[in-house]
C-alpha atoms as a PDB file:
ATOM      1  CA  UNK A   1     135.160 187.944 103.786  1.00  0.00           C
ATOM      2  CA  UNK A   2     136.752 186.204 100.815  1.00  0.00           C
ATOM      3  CA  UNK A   3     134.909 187.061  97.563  1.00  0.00           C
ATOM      4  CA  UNK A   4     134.172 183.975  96.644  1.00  0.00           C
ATOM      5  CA  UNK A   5     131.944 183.196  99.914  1.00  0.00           C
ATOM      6  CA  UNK A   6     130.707 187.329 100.010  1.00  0.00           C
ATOM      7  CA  UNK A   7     129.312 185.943  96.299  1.00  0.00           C
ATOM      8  CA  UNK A   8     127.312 183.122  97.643  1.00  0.00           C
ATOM      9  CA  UNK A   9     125.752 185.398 100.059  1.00  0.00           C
ATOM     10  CA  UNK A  10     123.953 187.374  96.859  1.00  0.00           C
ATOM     11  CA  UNK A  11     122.591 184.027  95.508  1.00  0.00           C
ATOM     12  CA  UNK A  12     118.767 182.995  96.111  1.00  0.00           C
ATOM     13  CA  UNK A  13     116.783 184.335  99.074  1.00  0.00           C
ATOM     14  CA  UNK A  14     115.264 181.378 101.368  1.00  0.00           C
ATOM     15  CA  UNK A  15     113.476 184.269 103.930  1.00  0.00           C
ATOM     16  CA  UNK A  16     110.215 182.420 104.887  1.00  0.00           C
ATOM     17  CA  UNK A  17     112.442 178.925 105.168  1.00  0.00           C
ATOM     18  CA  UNK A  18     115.458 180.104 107.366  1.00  0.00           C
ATOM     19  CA  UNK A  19     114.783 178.378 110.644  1.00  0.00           C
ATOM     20  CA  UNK A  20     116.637 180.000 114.096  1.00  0.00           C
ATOM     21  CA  UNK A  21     118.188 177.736 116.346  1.00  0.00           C
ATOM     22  CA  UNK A  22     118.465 178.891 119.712  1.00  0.00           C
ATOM     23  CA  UNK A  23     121.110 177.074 122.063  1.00  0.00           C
ATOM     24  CA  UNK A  24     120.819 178.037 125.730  1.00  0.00           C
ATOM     25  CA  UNK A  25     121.092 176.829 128.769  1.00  0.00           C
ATOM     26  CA  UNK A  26     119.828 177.370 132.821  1.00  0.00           C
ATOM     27  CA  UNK A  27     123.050 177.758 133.961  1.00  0.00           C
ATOM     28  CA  UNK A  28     127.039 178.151 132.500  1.00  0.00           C
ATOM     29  CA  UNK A  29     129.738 175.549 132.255  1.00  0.00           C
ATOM     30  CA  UNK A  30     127.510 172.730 130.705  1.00  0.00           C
ATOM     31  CA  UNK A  31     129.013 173.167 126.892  1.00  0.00           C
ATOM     32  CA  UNK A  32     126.435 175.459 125.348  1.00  0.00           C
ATOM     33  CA  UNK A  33     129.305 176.877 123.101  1.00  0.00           C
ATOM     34  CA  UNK A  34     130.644 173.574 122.251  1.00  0.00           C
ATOM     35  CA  UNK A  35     126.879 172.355 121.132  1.00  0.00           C
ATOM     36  CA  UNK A  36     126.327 175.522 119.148  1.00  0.00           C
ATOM     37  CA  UNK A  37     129.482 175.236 117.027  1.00  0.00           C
ATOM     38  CA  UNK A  38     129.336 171.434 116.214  1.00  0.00           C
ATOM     39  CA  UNK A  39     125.388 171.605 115.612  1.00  0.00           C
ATOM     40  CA  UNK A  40     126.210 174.481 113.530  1.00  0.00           C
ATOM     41  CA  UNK A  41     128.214 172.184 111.676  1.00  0.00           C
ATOM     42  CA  UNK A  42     126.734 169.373 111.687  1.00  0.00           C
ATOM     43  CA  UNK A  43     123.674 171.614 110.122  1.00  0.00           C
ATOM     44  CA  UNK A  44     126.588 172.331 107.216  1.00  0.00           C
ATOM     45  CA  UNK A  45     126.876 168.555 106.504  1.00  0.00           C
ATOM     46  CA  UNK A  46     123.548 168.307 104.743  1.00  0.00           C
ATOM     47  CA  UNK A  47     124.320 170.780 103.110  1.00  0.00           C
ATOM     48  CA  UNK A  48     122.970 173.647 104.552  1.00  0.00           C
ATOM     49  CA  UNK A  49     123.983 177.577 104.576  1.00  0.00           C
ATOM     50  CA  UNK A  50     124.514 178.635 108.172  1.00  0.00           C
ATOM     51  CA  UNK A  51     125.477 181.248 110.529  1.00  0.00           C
ATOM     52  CA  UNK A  52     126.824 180.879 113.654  1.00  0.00           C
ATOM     53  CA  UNK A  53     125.892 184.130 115.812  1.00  0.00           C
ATOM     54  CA  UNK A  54     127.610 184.054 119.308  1.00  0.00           C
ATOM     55  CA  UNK A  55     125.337 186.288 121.362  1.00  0.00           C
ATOM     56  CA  UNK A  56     127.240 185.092 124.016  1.00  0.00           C
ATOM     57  CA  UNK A  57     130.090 188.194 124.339  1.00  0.00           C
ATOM     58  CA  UNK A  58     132.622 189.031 126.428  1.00  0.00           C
ATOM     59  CA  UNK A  59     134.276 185.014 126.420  1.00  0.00           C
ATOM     60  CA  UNK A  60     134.821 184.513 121.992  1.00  0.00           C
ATOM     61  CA  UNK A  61     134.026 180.958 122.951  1.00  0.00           C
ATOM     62  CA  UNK A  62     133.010 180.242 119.509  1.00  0.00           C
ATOM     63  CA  UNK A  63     135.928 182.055 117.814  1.00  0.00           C
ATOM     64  CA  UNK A  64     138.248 179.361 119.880  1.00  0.00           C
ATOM     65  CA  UNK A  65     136.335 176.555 118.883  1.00  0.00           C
ATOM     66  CA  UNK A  66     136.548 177.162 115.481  1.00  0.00           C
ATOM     67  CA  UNK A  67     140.169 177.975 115.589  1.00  0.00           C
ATOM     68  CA  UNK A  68     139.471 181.387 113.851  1.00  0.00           C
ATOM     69  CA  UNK A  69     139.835 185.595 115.040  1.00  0.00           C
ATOM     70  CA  UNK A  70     136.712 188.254 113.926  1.00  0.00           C
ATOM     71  CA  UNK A  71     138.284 190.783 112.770  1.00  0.00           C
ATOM     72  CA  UNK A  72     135.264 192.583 112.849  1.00  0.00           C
ATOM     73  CA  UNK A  73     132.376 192.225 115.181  1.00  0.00           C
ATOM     74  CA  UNK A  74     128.714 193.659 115.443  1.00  0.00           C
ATOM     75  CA  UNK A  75     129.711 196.550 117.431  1.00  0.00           C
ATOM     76  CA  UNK A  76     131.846 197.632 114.355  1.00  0.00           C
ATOM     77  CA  UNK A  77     128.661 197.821 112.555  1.00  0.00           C
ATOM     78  CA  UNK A  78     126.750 199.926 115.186  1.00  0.00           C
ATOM     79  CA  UNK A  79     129.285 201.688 115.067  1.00  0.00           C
ATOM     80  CA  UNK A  80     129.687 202.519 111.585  1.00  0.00           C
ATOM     81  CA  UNK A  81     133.016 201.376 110.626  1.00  0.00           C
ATOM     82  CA  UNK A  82     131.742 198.395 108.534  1.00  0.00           C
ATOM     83  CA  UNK A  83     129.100 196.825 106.373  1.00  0.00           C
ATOM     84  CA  UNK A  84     127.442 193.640 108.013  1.00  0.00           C
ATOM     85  CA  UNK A  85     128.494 191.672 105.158  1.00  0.00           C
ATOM     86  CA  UNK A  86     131.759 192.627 106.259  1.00  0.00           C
ATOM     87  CA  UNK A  87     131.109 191.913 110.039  1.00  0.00           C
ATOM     88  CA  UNK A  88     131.160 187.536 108.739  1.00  0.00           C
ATOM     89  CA  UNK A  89     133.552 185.525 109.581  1.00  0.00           C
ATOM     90  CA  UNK A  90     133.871 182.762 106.798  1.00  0.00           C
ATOM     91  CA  UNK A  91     135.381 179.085 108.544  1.00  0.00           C
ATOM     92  CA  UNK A  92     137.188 176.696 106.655  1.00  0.00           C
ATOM     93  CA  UNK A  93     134.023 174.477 107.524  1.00  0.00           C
ATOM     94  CA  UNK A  94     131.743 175.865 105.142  1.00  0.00           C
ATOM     95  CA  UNK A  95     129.550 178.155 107.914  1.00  0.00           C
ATOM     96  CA  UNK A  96     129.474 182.092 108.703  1.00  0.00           C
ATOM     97  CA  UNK A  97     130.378 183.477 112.217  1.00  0.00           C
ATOM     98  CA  UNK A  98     129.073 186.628 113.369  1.00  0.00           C
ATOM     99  CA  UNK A  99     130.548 187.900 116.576  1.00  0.00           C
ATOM    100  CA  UNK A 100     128.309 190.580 119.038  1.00  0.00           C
ATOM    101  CA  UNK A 101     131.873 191.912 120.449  1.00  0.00           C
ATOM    102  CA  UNK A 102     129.672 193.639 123.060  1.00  0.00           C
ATOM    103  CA  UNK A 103     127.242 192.727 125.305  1.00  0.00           C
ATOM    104  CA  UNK A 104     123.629 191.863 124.499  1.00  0.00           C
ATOM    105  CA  UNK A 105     122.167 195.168 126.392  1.00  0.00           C
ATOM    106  CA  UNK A 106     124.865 197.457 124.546  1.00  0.00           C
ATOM    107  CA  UNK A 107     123.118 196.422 121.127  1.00  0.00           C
ATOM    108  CA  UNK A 108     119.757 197.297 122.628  1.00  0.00           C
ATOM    109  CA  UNK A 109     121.344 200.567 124.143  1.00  0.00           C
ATOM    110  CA  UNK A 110     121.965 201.645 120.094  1.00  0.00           C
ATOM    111  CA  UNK A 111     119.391 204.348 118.881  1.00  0.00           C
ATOM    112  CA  UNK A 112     115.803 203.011 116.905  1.00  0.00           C
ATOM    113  CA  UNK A 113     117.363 204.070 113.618  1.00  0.00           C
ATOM    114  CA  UNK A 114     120.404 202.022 114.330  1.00  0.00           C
ATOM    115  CA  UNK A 115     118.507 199.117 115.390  1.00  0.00           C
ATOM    116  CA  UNK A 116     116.402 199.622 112.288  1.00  0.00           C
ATOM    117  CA  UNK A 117     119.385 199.258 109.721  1.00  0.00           C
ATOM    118  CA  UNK A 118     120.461 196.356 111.783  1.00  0.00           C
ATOM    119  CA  UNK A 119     116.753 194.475 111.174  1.00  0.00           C
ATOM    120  CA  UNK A 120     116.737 195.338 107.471  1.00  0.00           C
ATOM    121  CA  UNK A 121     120.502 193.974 107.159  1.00  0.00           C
ATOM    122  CA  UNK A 122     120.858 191.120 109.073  1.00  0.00           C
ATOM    123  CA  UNK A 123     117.055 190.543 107.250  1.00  0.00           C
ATOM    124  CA  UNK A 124     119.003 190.859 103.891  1.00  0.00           C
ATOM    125  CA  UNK A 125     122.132 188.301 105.619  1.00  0.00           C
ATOM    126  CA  UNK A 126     120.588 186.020 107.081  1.00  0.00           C
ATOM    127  CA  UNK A 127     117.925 185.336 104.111  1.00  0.00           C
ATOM    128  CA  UNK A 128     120.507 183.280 101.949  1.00  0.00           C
ATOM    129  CA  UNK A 129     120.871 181.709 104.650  1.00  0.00           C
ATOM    130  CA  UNK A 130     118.788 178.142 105.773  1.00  0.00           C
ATOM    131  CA  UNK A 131     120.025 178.288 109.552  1.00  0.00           C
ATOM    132  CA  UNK A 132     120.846 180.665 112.249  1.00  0.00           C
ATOM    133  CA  UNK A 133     122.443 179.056 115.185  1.00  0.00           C
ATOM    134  CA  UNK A 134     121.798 181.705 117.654  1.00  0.00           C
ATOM    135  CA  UNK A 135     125.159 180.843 121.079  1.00  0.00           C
ATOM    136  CA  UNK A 136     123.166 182.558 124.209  1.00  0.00           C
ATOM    137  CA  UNK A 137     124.677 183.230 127.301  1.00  0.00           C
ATOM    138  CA  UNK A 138     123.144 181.411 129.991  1.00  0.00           C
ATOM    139  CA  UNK A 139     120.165 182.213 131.284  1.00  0.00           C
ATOM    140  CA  UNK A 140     117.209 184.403 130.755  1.00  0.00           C
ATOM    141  CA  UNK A 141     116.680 188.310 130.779  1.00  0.00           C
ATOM    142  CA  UNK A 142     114.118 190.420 129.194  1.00  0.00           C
ATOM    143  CA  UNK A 143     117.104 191.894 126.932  1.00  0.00           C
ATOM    144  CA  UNK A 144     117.362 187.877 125.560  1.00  0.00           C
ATOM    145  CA  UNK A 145     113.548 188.180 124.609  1.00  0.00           C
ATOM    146  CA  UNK A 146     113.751 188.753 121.121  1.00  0.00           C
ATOM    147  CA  UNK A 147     115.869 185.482 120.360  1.00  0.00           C
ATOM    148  CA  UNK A 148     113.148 183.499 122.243  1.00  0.00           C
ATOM    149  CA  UNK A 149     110.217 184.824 120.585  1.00  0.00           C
ATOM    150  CA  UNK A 150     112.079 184.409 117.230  1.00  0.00           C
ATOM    151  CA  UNK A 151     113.510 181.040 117.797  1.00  0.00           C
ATOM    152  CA  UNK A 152     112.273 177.805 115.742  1.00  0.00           C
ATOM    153  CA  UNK A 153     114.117 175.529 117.699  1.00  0.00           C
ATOM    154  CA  UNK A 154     115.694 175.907 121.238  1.00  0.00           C
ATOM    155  CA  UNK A 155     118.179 173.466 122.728  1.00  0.00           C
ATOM    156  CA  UNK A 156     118.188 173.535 126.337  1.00  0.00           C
ATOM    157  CA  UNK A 157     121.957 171.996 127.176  1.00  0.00           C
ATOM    158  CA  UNK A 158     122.225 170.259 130.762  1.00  0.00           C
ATOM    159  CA  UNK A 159     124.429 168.368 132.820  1.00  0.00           C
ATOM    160  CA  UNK A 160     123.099 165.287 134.948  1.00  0.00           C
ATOM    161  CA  UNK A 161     124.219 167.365 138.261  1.00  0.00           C
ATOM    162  CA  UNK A 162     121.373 167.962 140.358  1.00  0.00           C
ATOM    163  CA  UNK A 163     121.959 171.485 140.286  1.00  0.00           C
ATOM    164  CA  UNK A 164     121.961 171.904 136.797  1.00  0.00           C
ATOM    165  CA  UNK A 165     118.494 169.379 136.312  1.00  0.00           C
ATOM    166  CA  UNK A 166     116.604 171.845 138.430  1.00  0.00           C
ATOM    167  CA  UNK A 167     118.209 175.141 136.446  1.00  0.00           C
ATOM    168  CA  UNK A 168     116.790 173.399 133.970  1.00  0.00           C
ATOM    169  CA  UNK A 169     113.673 172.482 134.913  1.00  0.00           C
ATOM    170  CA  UNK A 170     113.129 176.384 136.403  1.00  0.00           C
ATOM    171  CA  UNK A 171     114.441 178.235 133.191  1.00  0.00           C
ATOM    172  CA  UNK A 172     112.322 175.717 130.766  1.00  0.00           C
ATOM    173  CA  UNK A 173     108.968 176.662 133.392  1.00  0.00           C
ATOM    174  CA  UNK A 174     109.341 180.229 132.771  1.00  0.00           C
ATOM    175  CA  UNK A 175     109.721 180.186 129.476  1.00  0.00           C
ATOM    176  CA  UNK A 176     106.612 178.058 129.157  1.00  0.00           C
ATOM    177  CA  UNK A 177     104.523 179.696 131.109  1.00  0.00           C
ATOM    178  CA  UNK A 178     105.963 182.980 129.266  1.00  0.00           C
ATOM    179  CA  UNK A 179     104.433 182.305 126.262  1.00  0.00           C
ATOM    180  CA  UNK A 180     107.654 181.064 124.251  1.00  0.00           C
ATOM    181  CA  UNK A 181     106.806 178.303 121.553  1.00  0.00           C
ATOM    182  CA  UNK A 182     109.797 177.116 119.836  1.00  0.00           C
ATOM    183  CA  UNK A 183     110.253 173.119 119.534  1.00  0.00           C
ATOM    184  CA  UNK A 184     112.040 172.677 122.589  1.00  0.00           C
ATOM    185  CA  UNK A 185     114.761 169.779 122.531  1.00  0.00           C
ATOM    186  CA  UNK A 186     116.881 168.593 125.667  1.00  0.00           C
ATOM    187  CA  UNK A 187     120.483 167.791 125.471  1.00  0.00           C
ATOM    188  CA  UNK A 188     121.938 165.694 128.199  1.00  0.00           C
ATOM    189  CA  UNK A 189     125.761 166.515 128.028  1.00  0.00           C
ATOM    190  CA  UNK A 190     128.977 165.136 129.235  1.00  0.00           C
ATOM    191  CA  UNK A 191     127.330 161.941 131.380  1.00  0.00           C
ATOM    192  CA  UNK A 192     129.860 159.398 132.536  1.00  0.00           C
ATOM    193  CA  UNK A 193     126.851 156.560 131.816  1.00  0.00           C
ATOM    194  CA  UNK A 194     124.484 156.422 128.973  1.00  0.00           C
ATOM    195  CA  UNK A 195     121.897 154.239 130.929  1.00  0.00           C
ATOM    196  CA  UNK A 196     121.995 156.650 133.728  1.00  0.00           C
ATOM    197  CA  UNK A 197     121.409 159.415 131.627  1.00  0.00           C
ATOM    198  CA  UNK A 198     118.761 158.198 129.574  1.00  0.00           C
ATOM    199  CA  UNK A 199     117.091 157.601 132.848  1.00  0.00           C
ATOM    200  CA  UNK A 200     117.879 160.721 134.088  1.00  0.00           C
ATOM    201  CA  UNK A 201     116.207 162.528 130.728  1.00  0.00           C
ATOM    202  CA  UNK A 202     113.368 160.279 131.153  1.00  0.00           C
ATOM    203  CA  UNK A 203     112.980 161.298 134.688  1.00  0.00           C
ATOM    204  CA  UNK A 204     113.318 164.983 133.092  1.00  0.00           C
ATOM    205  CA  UNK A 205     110.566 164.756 130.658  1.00  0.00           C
ATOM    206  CA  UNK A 206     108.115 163.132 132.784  1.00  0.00           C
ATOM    207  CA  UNK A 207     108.200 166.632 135.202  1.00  0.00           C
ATOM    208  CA  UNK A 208     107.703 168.661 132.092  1.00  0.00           C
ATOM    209  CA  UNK A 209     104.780 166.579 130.714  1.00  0.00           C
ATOM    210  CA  UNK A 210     103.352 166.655 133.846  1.00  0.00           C
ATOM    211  CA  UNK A 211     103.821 169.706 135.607  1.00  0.00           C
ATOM    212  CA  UNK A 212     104.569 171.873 132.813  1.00  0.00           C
ATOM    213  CA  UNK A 213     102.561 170.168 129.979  1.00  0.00           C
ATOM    214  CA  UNK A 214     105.824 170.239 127.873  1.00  0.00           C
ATOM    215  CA  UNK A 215     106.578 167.858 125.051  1.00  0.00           C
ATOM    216  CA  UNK A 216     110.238 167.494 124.205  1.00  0.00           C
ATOM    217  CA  UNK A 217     110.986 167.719 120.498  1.00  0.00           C
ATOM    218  CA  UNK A 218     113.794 165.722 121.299  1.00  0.00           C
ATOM    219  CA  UNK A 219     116.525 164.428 123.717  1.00  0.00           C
ATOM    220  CA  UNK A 220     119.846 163.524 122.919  1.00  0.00           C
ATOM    221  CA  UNK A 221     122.584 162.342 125.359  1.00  0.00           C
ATOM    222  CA  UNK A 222     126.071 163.203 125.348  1.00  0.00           C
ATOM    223  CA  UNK A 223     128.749 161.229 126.855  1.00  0.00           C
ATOM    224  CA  UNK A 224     132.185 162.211 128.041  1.00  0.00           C
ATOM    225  CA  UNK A 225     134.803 161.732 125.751  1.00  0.00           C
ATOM    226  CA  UNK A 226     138.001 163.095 126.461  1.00  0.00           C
ATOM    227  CA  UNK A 227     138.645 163.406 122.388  1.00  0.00           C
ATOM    228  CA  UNK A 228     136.351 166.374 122.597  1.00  0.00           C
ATOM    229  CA  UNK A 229     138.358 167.957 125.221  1.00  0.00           C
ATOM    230  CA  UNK A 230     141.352 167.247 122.627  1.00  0.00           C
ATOM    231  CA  UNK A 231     139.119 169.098 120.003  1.00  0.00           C
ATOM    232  CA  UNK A 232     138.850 171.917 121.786  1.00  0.00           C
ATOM    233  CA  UNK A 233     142.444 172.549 122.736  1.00  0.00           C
ATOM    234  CA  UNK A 234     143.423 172.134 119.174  1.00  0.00           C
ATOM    235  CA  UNK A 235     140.121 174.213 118.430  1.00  0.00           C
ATOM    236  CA  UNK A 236     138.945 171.824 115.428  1.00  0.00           C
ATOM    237  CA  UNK A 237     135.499 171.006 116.305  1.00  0.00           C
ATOM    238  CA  UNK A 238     134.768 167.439 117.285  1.00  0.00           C
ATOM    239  CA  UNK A 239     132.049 167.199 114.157  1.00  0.00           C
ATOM    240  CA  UNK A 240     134.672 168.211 111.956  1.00  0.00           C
ATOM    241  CA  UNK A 241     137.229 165.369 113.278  1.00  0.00           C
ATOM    242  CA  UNK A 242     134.404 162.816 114.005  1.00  0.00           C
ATOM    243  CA  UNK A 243     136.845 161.180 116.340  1.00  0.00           C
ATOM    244  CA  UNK A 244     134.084 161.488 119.154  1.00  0.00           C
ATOM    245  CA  UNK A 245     132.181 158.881 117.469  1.00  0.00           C
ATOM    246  CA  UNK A 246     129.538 159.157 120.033  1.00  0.00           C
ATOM    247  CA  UNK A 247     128.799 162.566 120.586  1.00  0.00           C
ATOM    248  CA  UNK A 248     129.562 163.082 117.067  1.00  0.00           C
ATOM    249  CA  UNK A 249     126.541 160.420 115.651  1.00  0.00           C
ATOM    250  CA  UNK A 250     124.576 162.188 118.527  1.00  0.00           C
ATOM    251  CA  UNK A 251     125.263 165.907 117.254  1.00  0.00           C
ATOM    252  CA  UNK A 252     124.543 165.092 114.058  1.00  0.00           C
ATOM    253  CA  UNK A 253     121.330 163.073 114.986  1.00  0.00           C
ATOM    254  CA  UNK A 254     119.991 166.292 116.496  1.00  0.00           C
ATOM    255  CA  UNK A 255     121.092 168.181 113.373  1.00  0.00           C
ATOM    256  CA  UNK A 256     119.563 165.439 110.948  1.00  0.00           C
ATOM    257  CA  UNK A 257     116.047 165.673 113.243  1.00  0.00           C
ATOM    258  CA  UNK A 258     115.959 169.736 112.973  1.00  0.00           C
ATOM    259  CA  UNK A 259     116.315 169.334 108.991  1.00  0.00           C
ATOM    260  CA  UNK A 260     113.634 166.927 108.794  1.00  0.00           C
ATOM    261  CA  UNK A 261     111.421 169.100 111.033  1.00  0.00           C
ATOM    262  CA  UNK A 262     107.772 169.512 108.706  1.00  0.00           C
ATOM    263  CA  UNK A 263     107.634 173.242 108.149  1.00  0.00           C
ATOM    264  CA  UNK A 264     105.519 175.144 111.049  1.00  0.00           C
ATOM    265  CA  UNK A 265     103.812 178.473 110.441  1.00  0.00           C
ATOM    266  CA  UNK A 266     104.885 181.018 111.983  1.00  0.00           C
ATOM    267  CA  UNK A 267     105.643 184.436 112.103  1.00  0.00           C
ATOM    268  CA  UNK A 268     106.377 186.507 108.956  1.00  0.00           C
ATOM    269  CA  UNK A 269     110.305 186.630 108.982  1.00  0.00           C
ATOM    270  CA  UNK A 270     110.456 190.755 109.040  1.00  0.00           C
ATOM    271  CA  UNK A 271     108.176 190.731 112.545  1.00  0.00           C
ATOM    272  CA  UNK A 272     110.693 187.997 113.981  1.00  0.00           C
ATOM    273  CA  UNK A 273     113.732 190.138 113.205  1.00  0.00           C
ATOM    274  CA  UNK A 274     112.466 192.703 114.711  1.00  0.00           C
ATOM    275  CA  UNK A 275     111.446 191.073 117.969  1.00  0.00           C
ATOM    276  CA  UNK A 276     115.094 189.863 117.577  1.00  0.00           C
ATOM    277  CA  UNK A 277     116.695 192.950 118.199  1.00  0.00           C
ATOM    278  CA  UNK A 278     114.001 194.437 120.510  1.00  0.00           C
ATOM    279  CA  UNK A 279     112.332 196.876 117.729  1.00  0.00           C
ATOM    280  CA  UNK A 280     108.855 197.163 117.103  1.00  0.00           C
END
């Protein structure tokens, strides 16, 4: 980490206001990664302090979008070998990236003690710090708990395929009915038709008001643009380019309506870090 960024990480503590952002998804291929960095960014353009943590191992998806190589990951930590100051990636686009480099059960696999430096540091990280935007992989498992219970905000990231609606619809249920109670927000992505996916997200949130008794934070629709396939190859984030004028102004709608957010209480910072990484 350059000095000059490892210095802003000393400056004022924001614990009780840092807000987690989970982005997740029922099923793979429907540009969780690609929400997580732009939001991320987008989150950096009112001038927020972010970190991007991409839970999601095993792929780097987020280290390609960003155009950037960790040269030191999480496990490096666990391991010893580094500080978790050290473990940040600093981007050209004013946010943090913090890489697992394992997977999700190896961290939980580390002993108590371990896992008990890693709540008090990442505590001590991730309080000058207004946002965590917490890159999933797909899914849910009881080792993902502790980002659940910990999240402020989860985006649920679809396609309009049938398939992935009623992933969707299933993974959303269980967490529900599971006792998970971030502000849930929908994100309709890559639809060839805006009218047909606004009616499609409609049709979406009318099952979850009524069979679920879910109320959508928000919804925000995505349409194909092939400029964000260009952004990835040349892995500059579309948010950064703002060539994809409309999922850029719809990114940074989502980003604008998670700032704005009234503050919630909730539960003390220390207990959520902790349910994080499965201690206590």
């Amino acid at each position: 980490m350059r000095k000059d960024q490892a210095a802003g990480l000393k400056k004022s503590a924001r614990t009780d206001n840092t807000e987690i952002i989970v982005c997740s998804g029922g099923k793979g291929g429907v540009g969780k990664s690609l929400l997580s960095t732009n939001l991320a960014l987008a989150l950096a353009q009112f001038d927020k302090r972010v970190l991007l943590f991409d839970a999601d191992v095993g792929f780097a998806n987020d280290e390609l979008l960003l155009g950037v190589s960790a040269i030191r990951t999480l496990k490096d930590y666990l391991k010893g070998k580094a500080d978790l100051e050290d473990v940040l990636t600093p981007t050209k686009y004013g946010i943090w990236l913090l890489s697992g480099g394992m997977d999700v059960e190896d961290i939980l696999a580390f002993s108590f003690e371990s896992k008990h430096r890693l709540v008090a540091d990442f505590l001590r990280v991730v309080a000058k710090m207004d946002y965590v935007v917490v890159d999933t992989p797909a899914g849910f498992s009881e080792h993902l708990r502790g980002f659940f219970e910990a999240a402020d905000h989860l985006f649920a990231i679809t396609t309009s395929e049938s398939t992935s609606l009623m992933n969707t619809y299933t993974y959303l249920k269980y967490l529900v009915l599971n006792g998970f109670e971030p502000q849930y927000h929908l994100v309709v992505n890559m639809v060839r038709d805006l009218e047909e996916g606004k009616r499609t997200a409609d049709r979406l949130k009318q099952v979850f008001q009524r069979f679920v008794g879910l109320e959508l934070s928000g919804i925000y629709i995505i349409k194909y643009d092939s400029t964000v396939k260009k952004s990835v190859i040349a892995q500059r984030p579309f948010v950064a380019e703002k060539t994809a004028r409309q999922p850029y102004f719809t990114v940074m709608r989502a980003a604008a309506s998670v700032v704005k957010t009234e503050y919630r209480e909730k539960l003390n910072f220390f207990e959520r870090m902790k349910k994080l990484f499965g201690v206590g």
